[in-house]
PDB file of N, CA and C in Angstrom:
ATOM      1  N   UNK A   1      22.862 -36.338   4.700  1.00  0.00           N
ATOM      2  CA  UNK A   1      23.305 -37.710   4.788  1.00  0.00           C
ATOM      3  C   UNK A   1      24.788 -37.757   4.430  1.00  0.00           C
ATOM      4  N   UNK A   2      25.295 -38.604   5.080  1.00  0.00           N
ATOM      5  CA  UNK A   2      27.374 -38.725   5.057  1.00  0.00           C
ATOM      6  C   UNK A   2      27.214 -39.141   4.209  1.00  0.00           C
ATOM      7  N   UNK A   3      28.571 -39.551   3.147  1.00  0.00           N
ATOM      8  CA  UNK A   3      28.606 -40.320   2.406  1.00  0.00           C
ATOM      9  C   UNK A   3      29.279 -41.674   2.897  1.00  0.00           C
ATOM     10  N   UNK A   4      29.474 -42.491   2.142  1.00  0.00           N
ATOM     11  CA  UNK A   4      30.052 -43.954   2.814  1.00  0.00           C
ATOM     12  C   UNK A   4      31.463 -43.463   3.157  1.00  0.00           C
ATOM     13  N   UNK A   5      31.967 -44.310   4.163  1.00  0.00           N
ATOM     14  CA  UNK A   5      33.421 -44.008   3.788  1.00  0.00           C
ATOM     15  C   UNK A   5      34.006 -45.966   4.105  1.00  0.00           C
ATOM     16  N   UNK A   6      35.264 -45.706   3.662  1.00  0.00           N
ATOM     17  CA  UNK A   6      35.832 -47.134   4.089  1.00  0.00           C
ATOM     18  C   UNK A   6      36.863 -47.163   4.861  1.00  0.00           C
ATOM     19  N   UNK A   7      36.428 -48.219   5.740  1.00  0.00           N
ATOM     20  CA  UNK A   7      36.784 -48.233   7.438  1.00  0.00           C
ATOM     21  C   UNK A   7      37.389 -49.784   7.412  1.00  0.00           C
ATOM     22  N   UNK A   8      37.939 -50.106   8.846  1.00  0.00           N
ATOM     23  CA  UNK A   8      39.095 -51.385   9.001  1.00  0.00           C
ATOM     24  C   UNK A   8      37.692 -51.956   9.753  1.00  0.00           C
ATOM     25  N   UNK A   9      37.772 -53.262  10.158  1.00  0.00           N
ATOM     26  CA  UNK A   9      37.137 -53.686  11.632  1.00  0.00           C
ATOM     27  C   UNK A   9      37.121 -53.230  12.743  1.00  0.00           C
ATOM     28  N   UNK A  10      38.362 -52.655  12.886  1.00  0.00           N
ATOM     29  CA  UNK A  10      38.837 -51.985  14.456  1.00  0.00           C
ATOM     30  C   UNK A  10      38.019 -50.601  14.296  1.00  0.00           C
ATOM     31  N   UNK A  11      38.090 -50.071  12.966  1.00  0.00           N
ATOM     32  CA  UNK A  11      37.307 -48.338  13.091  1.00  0.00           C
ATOM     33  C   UNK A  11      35.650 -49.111  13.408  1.00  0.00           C
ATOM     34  N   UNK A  12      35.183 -50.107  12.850  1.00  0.00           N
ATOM     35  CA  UNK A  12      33.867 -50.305  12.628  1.00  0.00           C
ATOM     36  C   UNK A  12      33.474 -50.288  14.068  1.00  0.00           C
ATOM     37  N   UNK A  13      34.161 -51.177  15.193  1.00  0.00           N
ATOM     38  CA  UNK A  13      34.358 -51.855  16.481  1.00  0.00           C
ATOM     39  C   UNK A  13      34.001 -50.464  17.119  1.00  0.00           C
ATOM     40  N   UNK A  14      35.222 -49.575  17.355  1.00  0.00           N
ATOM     41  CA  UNK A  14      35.408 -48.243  17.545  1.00  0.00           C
ATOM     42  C   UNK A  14      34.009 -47.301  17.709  1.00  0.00           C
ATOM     43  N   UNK A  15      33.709 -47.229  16.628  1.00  0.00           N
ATOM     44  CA  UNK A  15      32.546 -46.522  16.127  1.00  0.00           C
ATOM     45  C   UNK A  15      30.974 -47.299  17.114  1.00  0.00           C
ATOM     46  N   UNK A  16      30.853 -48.360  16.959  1.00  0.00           N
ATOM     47  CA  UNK A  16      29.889 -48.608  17.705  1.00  0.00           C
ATOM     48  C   UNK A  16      30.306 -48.735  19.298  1.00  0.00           C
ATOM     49  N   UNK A  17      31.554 -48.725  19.645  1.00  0.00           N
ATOM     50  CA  UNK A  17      31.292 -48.600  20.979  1.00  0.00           C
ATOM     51  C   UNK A  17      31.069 -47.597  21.310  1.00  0.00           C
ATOM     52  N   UNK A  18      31.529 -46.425  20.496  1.00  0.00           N
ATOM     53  CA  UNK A  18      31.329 -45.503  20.852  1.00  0.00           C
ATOM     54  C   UNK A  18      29.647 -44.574  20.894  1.00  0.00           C
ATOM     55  N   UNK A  19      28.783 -45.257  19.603  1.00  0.00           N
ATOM     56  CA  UNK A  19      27.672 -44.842  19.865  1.00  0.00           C
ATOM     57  C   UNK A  19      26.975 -45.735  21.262  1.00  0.00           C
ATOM     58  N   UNK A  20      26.887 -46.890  21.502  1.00  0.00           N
ATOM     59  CA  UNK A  20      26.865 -47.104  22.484  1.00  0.00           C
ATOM     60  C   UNK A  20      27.078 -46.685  23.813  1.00  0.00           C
ATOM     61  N   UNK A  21      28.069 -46.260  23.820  1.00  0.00           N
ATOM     62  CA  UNK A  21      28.884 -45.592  25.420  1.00  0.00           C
ATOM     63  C   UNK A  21      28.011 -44.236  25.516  1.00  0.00           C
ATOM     64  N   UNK A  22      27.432 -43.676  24.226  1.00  0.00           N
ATOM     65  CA  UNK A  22      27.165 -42.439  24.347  1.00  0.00           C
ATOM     66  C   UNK A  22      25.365 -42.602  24.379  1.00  0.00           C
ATOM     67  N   UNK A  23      24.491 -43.416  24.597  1.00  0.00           N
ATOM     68  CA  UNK A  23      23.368 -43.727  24.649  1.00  0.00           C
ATOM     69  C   UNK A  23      22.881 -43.935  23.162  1.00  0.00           C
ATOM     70  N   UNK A  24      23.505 -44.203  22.221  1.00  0.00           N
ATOM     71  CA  UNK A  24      23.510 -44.560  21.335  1.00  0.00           C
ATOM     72  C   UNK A  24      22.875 -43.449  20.503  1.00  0.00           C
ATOM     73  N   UNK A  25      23.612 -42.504  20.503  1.00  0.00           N
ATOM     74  CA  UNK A  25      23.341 -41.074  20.382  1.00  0.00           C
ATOM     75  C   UNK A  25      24.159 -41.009  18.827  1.00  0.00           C
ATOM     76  N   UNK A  26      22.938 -41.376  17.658  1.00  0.00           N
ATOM     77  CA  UNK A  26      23.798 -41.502  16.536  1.00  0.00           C
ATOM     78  C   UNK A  26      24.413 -40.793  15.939  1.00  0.00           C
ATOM     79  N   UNK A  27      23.876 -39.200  16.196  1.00  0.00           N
ATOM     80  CA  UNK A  27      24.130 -38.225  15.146  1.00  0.00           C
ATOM     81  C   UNK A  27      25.450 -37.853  15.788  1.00  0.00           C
ATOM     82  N   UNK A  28      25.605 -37.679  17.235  1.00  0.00           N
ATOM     83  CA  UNK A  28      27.325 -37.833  17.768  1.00  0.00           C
ATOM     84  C   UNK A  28      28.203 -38.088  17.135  1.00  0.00           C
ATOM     85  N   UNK A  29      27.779 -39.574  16.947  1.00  0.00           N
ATOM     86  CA  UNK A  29      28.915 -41.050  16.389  1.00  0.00           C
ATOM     87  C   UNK A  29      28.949 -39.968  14.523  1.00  0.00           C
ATOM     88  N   UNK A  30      28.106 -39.928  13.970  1.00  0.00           N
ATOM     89  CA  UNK A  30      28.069 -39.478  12.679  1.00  0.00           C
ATOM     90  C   UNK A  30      29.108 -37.762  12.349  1.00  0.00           C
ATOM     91  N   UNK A  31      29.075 -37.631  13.593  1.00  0.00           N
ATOM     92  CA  UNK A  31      29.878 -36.166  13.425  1.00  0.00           C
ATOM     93  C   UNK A  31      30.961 -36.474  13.556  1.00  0.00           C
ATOM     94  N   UNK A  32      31.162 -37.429  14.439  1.00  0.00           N
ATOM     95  CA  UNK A  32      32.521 -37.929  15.320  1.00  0.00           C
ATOM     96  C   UNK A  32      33.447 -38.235  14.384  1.00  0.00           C
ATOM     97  N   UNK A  33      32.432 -39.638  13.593  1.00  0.00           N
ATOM     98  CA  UNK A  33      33.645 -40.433  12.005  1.00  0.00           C
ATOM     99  C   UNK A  33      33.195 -40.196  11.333  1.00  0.00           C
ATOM    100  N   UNK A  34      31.884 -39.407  10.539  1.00  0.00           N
ATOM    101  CA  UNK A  34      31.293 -39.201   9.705  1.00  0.00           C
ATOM    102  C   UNK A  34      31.305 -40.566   8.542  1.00  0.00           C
ATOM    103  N   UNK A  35      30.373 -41.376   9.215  1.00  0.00           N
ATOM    104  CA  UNK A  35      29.711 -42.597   8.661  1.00  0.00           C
ATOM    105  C   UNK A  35      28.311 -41.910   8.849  1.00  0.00           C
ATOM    106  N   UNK A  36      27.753 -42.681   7.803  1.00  0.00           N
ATOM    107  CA  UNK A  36      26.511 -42.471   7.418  1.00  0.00           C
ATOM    108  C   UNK A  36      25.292 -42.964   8.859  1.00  0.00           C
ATOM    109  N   UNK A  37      23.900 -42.820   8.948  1.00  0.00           N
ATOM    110  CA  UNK A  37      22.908 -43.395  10.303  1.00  0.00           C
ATOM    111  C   UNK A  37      22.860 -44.724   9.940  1.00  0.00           C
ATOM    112  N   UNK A  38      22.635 -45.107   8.979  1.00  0.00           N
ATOM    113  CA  UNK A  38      21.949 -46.495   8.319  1.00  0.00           C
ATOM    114  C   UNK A  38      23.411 -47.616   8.218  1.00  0.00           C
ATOM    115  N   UNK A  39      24.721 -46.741   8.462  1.00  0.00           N
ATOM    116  CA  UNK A  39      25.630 -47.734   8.267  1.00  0.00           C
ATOM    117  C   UNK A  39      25.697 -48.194   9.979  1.00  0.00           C
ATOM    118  N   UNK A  40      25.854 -47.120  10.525  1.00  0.00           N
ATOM    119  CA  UNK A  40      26.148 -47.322  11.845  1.00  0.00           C
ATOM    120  C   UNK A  40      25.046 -47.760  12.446  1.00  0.00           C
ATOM    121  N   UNK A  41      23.697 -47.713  12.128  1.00  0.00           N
ATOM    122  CA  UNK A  41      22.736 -48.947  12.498  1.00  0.00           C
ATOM    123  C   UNK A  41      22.752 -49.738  12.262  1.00  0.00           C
ATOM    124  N   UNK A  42      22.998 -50.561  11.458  1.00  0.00           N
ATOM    125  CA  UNK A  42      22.986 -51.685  10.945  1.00  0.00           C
ATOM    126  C   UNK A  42      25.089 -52.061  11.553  1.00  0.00           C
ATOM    127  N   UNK A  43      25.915 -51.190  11.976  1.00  0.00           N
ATOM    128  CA  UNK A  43      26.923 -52.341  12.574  1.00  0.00           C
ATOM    129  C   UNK A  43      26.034 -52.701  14.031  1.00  0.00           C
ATOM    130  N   UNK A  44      25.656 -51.977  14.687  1.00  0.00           N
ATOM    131  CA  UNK A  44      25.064 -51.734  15.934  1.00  0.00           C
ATOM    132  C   UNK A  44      24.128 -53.105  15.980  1.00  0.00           C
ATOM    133  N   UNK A  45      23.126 -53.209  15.060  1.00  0.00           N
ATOM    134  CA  UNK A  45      22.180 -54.925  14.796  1.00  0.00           C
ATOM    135  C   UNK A  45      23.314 -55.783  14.965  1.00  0.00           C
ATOM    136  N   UNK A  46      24.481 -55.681  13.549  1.00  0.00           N
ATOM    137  CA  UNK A  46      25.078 -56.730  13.754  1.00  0.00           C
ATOM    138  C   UNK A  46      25.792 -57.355  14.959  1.00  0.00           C
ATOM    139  N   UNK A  47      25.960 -56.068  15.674  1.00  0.00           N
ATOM    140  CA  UNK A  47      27.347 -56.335  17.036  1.00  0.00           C
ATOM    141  C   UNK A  47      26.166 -57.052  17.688  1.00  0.00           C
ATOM    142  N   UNK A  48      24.982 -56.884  17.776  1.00  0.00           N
ATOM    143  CA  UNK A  48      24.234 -57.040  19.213  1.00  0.00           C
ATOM    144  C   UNK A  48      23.595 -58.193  18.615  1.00  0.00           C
ATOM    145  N   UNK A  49      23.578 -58.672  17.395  1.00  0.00           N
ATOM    146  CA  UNK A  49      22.849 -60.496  16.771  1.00  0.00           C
ATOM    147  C   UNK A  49      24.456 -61.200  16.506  1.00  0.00           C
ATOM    148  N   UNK A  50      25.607 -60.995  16.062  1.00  0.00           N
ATOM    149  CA  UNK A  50      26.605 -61.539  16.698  1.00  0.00           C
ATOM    150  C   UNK A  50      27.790 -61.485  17.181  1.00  0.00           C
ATOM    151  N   UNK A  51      27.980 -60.440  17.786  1.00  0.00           N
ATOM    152  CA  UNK A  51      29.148 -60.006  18.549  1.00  0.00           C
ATOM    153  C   UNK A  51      30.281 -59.019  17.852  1.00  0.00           C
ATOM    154  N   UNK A  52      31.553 -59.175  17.873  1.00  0.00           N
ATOM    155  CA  UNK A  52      32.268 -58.248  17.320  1.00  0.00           C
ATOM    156  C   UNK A  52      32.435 -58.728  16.086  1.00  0.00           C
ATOM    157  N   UNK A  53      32.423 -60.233  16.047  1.00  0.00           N
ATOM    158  CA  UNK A  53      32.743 -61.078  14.371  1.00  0.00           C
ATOM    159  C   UNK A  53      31.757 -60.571  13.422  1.00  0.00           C
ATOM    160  N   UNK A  54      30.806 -60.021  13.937  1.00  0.00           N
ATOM    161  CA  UNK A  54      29.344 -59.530  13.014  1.00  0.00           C
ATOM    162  C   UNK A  54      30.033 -58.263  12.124  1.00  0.00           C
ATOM    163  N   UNK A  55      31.076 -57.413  13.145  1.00  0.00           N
ATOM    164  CA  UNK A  55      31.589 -56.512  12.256  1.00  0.00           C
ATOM    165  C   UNK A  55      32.226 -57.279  11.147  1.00  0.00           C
ATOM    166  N   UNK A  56      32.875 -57.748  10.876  1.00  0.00           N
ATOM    167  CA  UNK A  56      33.458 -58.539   9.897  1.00  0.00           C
ATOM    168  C   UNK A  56      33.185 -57.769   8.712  1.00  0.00           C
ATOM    169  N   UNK A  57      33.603 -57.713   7.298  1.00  0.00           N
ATOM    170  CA  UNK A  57      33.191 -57.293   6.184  1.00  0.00           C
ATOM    171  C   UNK A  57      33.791 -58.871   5.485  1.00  0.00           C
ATOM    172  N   UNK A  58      32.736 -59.532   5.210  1.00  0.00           N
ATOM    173  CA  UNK A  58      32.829 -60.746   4.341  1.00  0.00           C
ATOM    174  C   UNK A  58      32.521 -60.735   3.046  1.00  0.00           C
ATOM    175  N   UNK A  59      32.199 -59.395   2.355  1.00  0.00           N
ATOM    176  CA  UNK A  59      32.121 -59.423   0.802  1.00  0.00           C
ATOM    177  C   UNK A  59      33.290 -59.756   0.412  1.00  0.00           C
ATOM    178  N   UNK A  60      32.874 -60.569  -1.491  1.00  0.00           N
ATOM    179  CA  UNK A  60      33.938 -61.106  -1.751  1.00  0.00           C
ATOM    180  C   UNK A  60      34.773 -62.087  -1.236  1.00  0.00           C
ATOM    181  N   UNK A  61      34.387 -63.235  -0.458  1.00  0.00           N
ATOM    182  CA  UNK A  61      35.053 -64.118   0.545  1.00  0.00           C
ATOM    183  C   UNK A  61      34.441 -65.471  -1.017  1.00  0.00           C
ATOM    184  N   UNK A  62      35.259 -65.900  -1.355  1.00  0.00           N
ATOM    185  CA  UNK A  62      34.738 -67.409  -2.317  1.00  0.00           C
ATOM    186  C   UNK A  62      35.641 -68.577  -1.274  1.00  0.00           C
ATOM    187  N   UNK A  63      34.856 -69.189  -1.741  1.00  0.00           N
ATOM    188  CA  UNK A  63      35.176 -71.053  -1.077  1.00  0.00           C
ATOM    189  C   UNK A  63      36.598 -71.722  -1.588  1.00  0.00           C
ATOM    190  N   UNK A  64      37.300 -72.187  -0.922  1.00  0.00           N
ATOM    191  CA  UNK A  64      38.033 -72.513  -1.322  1.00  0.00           C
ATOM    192  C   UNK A  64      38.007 -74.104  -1.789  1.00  0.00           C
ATOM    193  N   UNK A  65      38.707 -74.159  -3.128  1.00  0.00           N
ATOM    194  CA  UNK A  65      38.192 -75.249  -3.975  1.00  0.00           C
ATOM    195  C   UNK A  65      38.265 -76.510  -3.387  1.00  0.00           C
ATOM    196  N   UNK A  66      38.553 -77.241  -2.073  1.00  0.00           N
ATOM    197  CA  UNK A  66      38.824 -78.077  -1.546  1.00  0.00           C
ATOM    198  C   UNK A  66      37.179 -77.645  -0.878  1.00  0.00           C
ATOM    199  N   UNK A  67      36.248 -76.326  -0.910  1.00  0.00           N
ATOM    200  CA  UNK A  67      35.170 -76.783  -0.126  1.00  0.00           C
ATOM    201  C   UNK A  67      33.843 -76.775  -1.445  1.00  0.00           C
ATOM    202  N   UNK A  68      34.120 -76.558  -2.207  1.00  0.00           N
ATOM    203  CA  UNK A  68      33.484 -76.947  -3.576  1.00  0.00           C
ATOM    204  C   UNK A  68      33.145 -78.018  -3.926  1.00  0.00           C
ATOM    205  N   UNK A  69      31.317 -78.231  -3.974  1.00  0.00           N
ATOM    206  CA  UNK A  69      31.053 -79.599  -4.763  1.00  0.00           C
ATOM    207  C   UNK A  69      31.467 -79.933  -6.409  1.00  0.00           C
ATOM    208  N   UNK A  70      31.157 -80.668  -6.791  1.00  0.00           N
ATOM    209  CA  UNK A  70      31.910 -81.191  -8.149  1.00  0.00           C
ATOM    210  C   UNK A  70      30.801 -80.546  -9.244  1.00  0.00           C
ATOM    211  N   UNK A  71      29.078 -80.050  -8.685  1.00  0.00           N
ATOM    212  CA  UNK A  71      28.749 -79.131  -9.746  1.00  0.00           C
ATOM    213  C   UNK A  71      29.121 -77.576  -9.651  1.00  0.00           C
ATOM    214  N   UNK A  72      29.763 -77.358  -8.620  1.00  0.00           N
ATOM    215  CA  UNK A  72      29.956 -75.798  -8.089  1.00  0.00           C
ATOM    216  C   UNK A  72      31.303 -75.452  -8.646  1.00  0.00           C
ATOM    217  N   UNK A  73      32.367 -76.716  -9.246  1.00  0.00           N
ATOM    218  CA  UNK A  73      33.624 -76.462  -9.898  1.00  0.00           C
ATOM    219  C   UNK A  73      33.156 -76.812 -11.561  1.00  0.00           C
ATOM    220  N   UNK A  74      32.075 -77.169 -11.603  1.00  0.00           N
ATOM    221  CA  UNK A  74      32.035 -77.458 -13.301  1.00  0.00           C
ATOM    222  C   UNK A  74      31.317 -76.047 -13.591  1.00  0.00           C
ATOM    223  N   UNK A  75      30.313 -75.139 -12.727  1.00  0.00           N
ATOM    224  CA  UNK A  75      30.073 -74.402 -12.902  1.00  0.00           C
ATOM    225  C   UNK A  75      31.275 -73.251 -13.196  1.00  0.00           C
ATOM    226  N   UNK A  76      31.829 -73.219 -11.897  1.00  0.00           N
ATOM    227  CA  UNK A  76      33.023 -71.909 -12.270  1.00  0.00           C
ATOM    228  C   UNK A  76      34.037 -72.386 -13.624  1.00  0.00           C
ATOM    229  N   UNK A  77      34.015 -73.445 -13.771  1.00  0.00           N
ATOM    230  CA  UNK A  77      34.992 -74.043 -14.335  1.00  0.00           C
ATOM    231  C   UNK A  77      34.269 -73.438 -16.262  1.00  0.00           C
ATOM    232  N   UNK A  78      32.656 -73.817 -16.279  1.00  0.00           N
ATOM    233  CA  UNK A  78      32.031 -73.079 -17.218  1.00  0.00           C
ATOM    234  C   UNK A  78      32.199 -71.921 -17.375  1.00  0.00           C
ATOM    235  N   UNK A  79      32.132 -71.134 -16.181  1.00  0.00           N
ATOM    236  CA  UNK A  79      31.531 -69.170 -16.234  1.00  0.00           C
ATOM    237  C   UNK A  79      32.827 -69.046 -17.106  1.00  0.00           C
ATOM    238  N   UNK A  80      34.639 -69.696 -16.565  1.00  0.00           N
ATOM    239  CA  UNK A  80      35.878 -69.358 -17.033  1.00  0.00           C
ATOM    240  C   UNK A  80      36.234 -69.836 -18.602  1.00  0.00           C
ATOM    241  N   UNK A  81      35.324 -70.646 -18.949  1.00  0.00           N
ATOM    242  CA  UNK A  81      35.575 -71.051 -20.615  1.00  0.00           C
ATOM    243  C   UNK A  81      34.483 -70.180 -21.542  1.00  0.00           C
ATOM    244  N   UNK A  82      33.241 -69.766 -21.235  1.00  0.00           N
ATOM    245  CA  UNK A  82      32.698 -69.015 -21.326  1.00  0.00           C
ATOM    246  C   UNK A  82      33.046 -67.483 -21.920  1.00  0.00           C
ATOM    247  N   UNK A  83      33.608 -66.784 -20.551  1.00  0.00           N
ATOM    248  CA  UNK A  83      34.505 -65.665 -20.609  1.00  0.00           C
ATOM    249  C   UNK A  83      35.768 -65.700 -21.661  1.00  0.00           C
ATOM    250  N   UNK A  84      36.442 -67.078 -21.821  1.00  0.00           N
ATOM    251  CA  UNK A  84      37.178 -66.631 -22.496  1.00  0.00           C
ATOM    252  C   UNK A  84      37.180 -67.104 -24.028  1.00  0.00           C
ATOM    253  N   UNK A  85      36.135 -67.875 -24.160  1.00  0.00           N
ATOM    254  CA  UNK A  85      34.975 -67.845 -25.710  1.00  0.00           C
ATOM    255  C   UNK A  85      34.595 -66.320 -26.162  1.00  0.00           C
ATOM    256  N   UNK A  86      34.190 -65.920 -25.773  1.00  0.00           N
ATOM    257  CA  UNK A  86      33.985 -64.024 -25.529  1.00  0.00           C
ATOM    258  C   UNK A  86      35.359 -63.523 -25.903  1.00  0.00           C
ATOM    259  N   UNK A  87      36.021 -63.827 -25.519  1.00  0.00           N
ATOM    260  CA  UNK A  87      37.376 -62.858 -25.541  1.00  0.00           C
ATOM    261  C   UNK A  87      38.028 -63.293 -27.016  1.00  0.00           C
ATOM    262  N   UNK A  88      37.929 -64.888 -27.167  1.00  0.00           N
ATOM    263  CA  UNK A  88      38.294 -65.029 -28.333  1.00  0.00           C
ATOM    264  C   UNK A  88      37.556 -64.943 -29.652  1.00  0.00           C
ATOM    265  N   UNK A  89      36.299 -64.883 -29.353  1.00  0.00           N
ATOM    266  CA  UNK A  89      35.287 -63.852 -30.218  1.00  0.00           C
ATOM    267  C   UNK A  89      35.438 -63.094 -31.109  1.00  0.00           C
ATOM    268  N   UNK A  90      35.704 -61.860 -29.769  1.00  0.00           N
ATOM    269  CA  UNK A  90      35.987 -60.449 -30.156  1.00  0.00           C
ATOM    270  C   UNK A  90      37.491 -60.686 -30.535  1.00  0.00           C
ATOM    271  N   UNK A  91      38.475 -61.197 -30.483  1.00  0.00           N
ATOM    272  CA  UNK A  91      39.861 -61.260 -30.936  1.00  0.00           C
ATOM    273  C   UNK A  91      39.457 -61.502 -32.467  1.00  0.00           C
ATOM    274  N   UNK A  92      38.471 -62.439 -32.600  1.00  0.00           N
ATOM    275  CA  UNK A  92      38.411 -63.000 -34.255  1.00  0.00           C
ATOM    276  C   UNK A  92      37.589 -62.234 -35.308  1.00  0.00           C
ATOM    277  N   UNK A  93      36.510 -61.353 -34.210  1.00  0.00           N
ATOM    278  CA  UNK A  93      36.465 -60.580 -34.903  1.00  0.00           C
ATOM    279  C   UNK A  93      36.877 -58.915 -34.926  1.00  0.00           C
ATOM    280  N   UNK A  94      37.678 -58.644 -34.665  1.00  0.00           N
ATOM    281  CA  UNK A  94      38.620 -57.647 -34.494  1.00  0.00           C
ATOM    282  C   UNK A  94      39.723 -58.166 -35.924  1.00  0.00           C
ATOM    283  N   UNK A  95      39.874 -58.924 -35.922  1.00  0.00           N
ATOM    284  CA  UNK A  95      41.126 -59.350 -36.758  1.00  0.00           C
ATOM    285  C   UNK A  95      41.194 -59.268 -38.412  1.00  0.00           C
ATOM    286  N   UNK A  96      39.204 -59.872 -38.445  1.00  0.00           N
ATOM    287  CA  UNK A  96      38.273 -59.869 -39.689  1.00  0.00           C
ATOM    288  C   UNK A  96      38.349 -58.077 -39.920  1.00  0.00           C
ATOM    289  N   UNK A  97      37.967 -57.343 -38.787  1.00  0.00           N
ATOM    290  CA  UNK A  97      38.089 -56.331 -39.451  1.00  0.00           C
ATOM    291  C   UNK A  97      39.404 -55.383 -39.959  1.00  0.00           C
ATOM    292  N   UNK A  98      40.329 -55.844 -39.355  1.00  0.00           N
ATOM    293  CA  UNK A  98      42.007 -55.567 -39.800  1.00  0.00           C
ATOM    294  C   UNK A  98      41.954 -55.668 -41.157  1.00  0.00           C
ATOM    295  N   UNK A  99      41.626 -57.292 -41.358  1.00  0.00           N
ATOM    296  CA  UNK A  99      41.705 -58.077 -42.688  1.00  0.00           C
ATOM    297  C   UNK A  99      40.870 -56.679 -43.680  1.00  0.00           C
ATOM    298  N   UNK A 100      39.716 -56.827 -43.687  1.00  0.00           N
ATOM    299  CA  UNK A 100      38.793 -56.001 -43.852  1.00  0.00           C
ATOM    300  C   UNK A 100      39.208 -54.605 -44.406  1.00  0.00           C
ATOM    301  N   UNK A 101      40.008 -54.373 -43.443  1.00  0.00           N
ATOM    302  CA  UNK A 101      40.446 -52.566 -44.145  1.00  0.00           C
ATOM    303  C   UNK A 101      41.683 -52.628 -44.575  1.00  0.00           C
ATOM    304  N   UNK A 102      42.227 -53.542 -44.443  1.00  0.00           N
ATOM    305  CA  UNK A 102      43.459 -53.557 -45.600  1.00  0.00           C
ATOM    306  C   UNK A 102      43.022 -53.782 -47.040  1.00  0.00           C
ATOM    307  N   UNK A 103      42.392 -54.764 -47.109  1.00  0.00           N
ATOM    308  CA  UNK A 103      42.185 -55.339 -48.497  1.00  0.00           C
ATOM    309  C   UNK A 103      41.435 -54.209 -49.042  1.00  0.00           C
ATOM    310  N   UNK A 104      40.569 -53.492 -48.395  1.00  0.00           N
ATOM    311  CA  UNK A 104      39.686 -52.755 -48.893  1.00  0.00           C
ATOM    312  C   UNK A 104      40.669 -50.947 -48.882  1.00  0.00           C
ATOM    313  N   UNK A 105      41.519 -51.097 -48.207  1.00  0.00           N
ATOM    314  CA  UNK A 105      42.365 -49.546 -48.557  1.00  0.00           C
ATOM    315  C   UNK A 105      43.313 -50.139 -50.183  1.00  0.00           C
ATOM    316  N   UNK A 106      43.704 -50.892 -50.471  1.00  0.00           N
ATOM    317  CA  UNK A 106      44.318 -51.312 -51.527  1.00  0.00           C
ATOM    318  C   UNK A 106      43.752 -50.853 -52.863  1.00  0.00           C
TER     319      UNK A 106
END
Protein backbone atom coordinates (compact mmCIF):
# COMPACT_ATOMS: atom_id res chain seq x y z
CA UNK A 1 0.00 0.00 0.00
CA UNK A 2 1.44 3.80 -1.08
CA UNK A 3 1.56 6.02 1.40
CA UNK A 4 -0.57 9.31 1.16
CA UNK A 5 1.05 11.90 -0.56
CA UNK A 6 -0.11 15.66 -0.99
CA UNK A 7 -1.28 16.72 -4.28
CA UNK A 8 -2.83 20.28 -5.90
CA UNK A 9 -6.41 19.84 -7.65
CA UNK A 10 -4.82 19.85 -11.00
CA UNK A 11 -2.49 16.59 -9.83
CA UNK A 12 -5.86 15.11 -8.30
CA UNK A 13 -7.77 16.02 -11.91
CA UNK A 14 -4.61 14.55 -13.68
CA UNK A 15 -4.53 11.41 -11.87
CA UNK A 16 -8.07 10.40 -12.48
CA UNK A 17 -8.09 11.15 -15.96
CA UNK A 18 -5.61 9.32 -16.27
CA UNK A 19 -6.92 6.14 -14.55
CA UNK A 20 -9.81 6.59 -16.57
CA UNK A 21 -8.22 6.96 -20.07
CA UNK A 22 -6.45 3.81 -19.07
CA UNK A 23 -9.69 1.56 -18.29
CA UNK A 24 -9.43 2.53 -15.02
CA UNK A 25 -6.55 0.39 -14.54
CA UNK A 26 -5.65 1.42 -10.89
CA UNK A 27 -2.55 -0.15 -10.09
CA UNK A 28 -1.09 1.85 -13.42
CA UNK A 29 -2.36 5.20 -12.02
CA UNK A 30 -0.67 3.98 -8.47
CA UNK A 31 2.76 3.33 -10.07
CA UNK A 32 2.40 6.27 -12.28
CA UNK A 33 1.91 9.03 -9.01
CA UNK A 34 2.12 6.68 -6.41
CA UNK A 35 -1.18 7.60 -4.57
CA UNK A 36 -2.58 5.13 -2.63
CA UNK A 37 -6.07 2.53 -4.43
CA UNK A 38 -8.55 3.87 -1.86
CA UNK A 39 -7.42 7.52 -2.51
CA UNK A 40 -7.70 7.30 -6.13
CA UNK A 41 -11.08 5.52 -5.73
CA UNK A 42 -12.69 7.54 -3.92
CA UNK A 43 -11.38 10.87 -6.32
CA UNK A 44 -12.81 8.68 -9.20
CA UNK A 45 -16.66 8.45 -6.98
CA UNK A 46 -16.17 11.94 -6.42
CA UNK A 47 -15.40 13.14 -10.16
CA UNK A 48 -18.27 10.88 -11.43
CA UNK A 49 -21.15 12.14 -8.27
CA UNK A 50 -19.82 15.74 -8.95
CA UNK A 51 -17.64 16.62 -11.54
CA UNK A 52 -14.18 18.15 -11.34
CA UNK A 53 -15.39 20.56 -8.22
CA UNK A 54 -15.76 17.08 -6.33
CA UNK A 55 -11.93 17.11 -6.55
CA UNK A 56 -11.87 20.06 -4.44
CA UNK A 57 -10.10 19.50 -0.98
CA UNK A 58 -12.55 21.50 1.36
CA UNK A 59 -11.02 20.52 4.75
CA UNK A 60 -10.67 23.24 7.00
CA UNK A 61 -12.98 25.70 4.95
CA UNK A 62 -15.02 27.75 8.23
CA UNK A 63 -17.94 30.16 7.44
CA UNK A 64 -17.40 33.33 7.20
CA UNK A 65 -18.79 35.39 10.09
CA UNK A 66 -21.26 37.34 7.99
CA UNK A 67 -22.68 33.52 7.31
CA UNK A 68 -22.89 32.66 11.05
CA UNK A 69 -26.05 32.48 13.14
CA UNK A 70 -25.96 34.48 16.41
CA UNK A 71 -25.73 30.91 18.41
CA UNK A 72 -22.85 29.67 16.07
CA UNK A 73 -20.84 33.16 17.03
CA UNK A 74 -21.66 32.87 20.82
CA UNK A 75 -20.48 29.43 20.48
CA UNK A 76 -17.01 30.18 18.83
CA UNK A 77 -17.05 33.25 20.64
CA UNK A 78 -17.24 30.64 23.98
CA UNK A 79 -14.71 27.77 22.62
CA UNK A 80 -12.19 31.40 22.38
CA UNK A 81 -12.79 32.57 26.13
CA UNK A 82 -12.64 29.15 27.22
CA UNK A 83 -9.17 28.47 25.64
CA UNK A 84 -7.94 31.37 26.95
CA UNK A 85 -9.33 30.71 30.73
CA UNK A 86 -6.94 27.59 30.27
CA UNK A 87 -4.10 29.57 29.31
CA UNK A 88 -4.58 31.90 32.08
CA UNK A 89 -4.89 29.02 34.44
CA UNK A 90 -1.84 27.51 33.75
CA UNK A 91 -0.08 31.14 33.69
CA UNK A 92 -1.43 31.40 37.47
CA UNK A 93 -0.47 28.47 38.22
CA UNK A 94 2.95 28.36 36.91
CA UNK A 95 3.60 31.60 38.73
CA UNK A 96 2.32 29.98 42.30
CA UNK A 97 4.93 27.67 41.62
CA UNK A 98 7.84 30.34 40.93
CA UNK A 99 6.42 31.93 44.12
CA UNK A 100 6.69 28.50 45.64
CA UNK A 101 10.40 27.76 45.06
CA UNK A 102 11.70 30.89 45.88
CA UNK A 103 10.31 31.27 49.22
CA UNK A 104 11.02 27.78 49.83
CA UNK A 105 14.97 27.92 48.43
CA UNK A 106 15.44 30.84 51.07
Amino acid sequence: MSKGIKTTHAQRVEIVTFCIENGRNYNLAIEEYGVSYQQIYSWIRKYESEGVDGLADGRGRTKPESELSETEKLKAENKLLEARNRDLEMENALLKKVRSLREGGR
